[in-house]
N, C-alpha and C. Protein backbone atom coordinates (compact mmCIF):
# COMPACT_ATOMS: atom_id res chain seq x y z
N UNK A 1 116.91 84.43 97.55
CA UNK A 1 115.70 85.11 97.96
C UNK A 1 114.67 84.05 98.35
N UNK A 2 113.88 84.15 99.66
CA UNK A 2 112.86 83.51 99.93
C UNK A 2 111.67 83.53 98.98
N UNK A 3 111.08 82.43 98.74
CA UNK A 3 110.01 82.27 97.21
C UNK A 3 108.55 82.28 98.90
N UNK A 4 108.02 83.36 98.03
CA UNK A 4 106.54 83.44 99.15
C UNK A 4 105.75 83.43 98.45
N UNK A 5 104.33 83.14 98.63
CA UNK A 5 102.74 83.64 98.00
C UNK A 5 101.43 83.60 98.94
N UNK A 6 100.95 84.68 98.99
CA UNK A 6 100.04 84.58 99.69
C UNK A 6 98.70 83.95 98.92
N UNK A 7 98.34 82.75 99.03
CA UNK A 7 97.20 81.98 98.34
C UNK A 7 95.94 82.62 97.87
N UNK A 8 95.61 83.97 98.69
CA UNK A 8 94.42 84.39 98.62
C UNK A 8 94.67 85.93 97.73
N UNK A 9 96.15 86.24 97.48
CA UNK A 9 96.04 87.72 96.74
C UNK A 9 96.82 87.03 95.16
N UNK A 10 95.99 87.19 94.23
CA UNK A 10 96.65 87.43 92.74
C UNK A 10 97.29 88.18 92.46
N UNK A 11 97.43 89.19 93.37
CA UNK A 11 98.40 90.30 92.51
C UNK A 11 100.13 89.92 92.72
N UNK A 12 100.58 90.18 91.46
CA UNK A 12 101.84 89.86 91.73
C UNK A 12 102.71 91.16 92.41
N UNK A 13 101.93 92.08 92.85
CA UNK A 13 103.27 93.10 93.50
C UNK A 13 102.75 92.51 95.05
N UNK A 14 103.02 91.30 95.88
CA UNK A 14 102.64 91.65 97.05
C UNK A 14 104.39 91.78 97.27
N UNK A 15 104.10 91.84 98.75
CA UNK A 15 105.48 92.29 99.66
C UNK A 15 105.25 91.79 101.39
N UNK A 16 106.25 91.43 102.15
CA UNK A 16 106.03 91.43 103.37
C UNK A 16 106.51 92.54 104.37
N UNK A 17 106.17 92.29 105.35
CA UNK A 17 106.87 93.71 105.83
C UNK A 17 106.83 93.55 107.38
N UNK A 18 108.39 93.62 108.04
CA UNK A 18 108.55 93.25 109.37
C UNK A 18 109.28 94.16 110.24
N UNK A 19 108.97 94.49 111.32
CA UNK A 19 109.62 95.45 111.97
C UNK A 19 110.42 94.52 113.84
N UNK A 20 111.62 95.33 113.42
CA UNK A 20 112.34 94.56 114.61
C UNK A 20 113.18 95.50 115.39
N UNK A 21 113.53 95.02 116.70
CA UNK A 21 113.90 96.09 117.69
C UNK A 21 115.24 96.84 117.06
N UNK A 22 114.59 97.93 116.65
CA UNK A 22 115.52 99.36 116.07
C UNK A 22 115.13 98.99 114.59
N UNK A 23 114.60 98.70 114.22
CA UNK A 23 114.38 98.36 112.72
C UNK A 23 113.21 98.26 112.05
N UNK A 24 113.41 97.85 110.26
CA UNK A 24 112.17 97.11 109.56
C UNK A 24 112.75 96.44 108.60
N UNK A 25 112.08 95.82 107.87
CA UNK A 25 112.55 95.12 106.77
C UNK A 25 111.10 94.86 105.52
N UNK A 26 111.33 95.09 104.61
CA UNK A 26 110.37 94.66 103.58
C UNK A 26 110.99 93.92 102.34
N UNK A 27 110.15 93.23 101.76
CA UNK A 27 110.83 92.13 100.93
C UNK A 27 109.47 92.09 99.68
N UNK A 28 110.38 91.74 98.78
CA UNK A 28 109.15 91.12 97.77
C UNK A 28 109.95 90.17 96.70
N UNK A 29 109.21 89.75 95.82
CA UNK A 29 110.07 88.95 95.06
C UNK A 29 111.03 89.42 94.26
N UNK A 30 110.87 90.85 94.27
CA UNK A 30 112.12 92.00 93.64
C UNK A 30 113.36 92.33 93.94
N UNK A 31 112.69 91.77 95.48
CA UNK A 31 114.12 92.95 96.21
C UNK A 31 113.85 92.97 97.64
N UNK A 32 115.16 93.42 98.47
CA UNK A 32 115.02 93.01 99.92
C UNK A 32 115.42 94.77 99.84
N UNK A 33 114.97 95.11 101.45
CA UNK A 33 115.60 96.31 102.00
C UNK A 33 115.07 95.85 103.54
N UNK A 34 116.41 96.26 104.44
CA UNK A 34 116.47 96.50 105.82
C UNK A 34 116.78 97.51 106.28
N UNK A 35 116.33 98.01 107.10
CA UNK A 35 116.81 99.36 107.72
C UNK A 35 116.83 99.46 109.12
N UNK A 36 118.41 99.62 109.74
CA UNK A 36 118.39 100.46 111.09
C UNK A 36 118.92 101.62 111.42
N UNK A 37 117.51 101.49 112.84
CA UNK A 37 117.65 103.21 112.87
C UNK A 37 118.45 103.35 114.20
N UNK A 38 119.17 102.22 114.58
CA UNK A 38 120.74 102.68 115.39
C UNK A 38 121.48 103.58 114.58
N UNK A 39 121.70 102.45 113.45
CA UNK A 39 122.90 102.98 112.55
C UNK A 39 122.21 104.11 111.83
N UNK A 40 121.40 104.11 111.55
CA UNK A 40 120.65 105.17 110.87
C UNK A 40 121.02 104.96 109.59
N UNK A 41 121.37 103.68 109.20
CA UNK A 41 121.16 103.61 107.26
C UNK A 41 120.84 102.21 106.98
N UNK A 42 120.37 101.83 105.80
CA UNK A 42 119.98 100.42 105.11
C UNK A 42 121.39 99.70 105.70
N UNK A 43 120.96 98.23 106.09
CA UNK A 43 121.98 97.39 106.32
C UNK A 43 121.62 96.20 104.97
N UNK A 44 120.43 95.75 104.51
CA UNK A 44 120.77 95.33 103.34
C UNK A 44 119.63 95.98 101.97
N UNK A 45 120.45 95.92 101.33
CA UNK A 45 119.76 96.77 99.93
C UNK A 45 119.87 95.14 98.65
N UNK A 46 118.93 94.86 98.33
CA UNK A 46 119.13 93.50 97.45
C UNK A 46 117.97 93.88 96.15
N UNK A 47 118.39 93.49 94.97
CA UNK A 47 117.17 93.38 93.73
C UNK A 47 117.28 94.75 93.57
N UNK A 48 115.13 94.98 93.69
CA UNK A 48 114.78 96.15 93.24
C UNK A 48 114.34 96.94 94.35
N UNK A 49 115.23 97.84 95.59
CA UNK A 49 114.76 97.88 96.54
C UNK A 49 114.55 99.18 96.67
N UNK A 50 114.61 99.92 95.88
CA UNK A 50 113.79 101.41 96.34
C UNK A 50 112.78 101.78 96.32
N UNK A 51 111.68 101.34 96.01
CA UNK A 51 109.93 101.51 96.16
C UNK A 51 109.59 100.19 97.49
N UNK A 52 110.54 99.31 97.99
CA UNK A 52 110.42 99.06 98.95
C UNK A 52 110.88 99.83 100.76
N UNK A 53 111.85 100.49 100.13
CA UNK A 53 112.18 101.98 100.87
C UNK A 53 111.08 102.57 101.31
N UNK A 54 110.75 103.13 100.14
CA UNK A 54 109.88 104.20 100.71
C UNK A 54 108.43 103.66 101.13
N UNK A 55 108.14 101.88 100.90
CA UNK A 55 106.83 101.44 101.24
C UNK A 55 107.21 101.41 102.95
N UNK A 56 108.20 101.00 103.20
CA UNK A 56 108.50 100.43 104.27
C UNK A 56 108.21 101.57 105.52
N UNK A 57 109.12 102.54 104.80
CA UNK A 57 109.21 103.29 105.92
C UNK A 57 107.52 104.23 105.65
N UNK A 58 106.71 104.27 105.00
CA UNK A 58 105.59 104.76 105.22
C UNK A 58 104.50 103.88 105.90
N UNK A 59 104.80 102.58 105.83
CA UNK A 59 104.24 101.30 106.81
C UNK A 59 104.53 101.39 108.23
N UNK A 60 105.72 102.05 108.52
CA UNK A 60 106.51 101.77 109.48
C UNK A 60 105.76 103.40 110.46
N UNK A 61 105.89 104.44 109.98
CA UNK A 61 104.88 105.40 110.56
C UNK A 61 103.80 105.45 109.99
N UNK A 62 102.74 104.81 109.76
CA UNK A 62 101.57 104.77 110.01
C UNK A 62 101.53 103.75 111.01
N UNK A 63 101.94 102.79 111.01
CA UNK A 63 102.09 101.81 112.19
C UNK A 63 102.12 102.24 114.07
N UNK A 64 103.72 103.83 113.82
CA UNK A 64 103.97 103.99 114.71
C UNK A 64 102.57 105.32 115.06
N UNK A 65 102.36 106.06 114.12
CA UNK A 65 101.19 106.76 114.61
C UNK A 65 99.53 106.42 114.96
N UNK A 66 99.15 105.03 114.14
CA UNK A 66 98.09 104.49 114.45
C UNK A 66 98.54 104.08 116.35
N UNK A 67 99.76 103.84 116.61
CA UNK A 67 100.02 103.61 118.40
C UNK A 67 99.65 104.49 118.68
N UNK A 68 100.31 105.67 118.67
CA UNK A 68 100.29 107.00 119.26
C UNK A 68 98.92 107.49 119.44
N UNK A 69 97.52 107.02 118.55
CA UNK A 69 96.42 107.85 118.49
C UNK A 69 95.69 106.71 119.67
N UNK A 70 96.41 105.63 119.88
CA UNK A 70 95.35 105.06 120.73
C UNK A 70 95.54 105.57 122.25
């Protein structure tokens, strides 16, 4: 697992969160999850990755609807 910290947040639940053509991915020091939506299922599931699930993909449409409203 990649060791990250963002210098300026103390909290230890942060997470990153990346979206790629047909996809996303979120990570934290818990746990990895990727998801494509070719295949239409997780391609990797690592750690503690189900509250990264459901962060991801609620990141992932607000993302796509904050587009849509502009």
């Amino acid at each position: 697992m990649t060791n990250f910290k963002n210098i300026f947040n103390t909290s230890e639940n942060q997470y990153a969160h990346y979206v790629f053509n047909k996809g996303f991915g979120t990570i934290s020091k818990n746990g990895t999850f990727v998801y494509d939506y070719v295949s239409n299922k997780p391609v990797i599931q690592e750690g503690n990755y189900q509250t990264l699930d459901s962060l991801g993909r609620a990141i992932s449409q607000n993302a796509y609807q904050d587009f849509l409203d502009k």
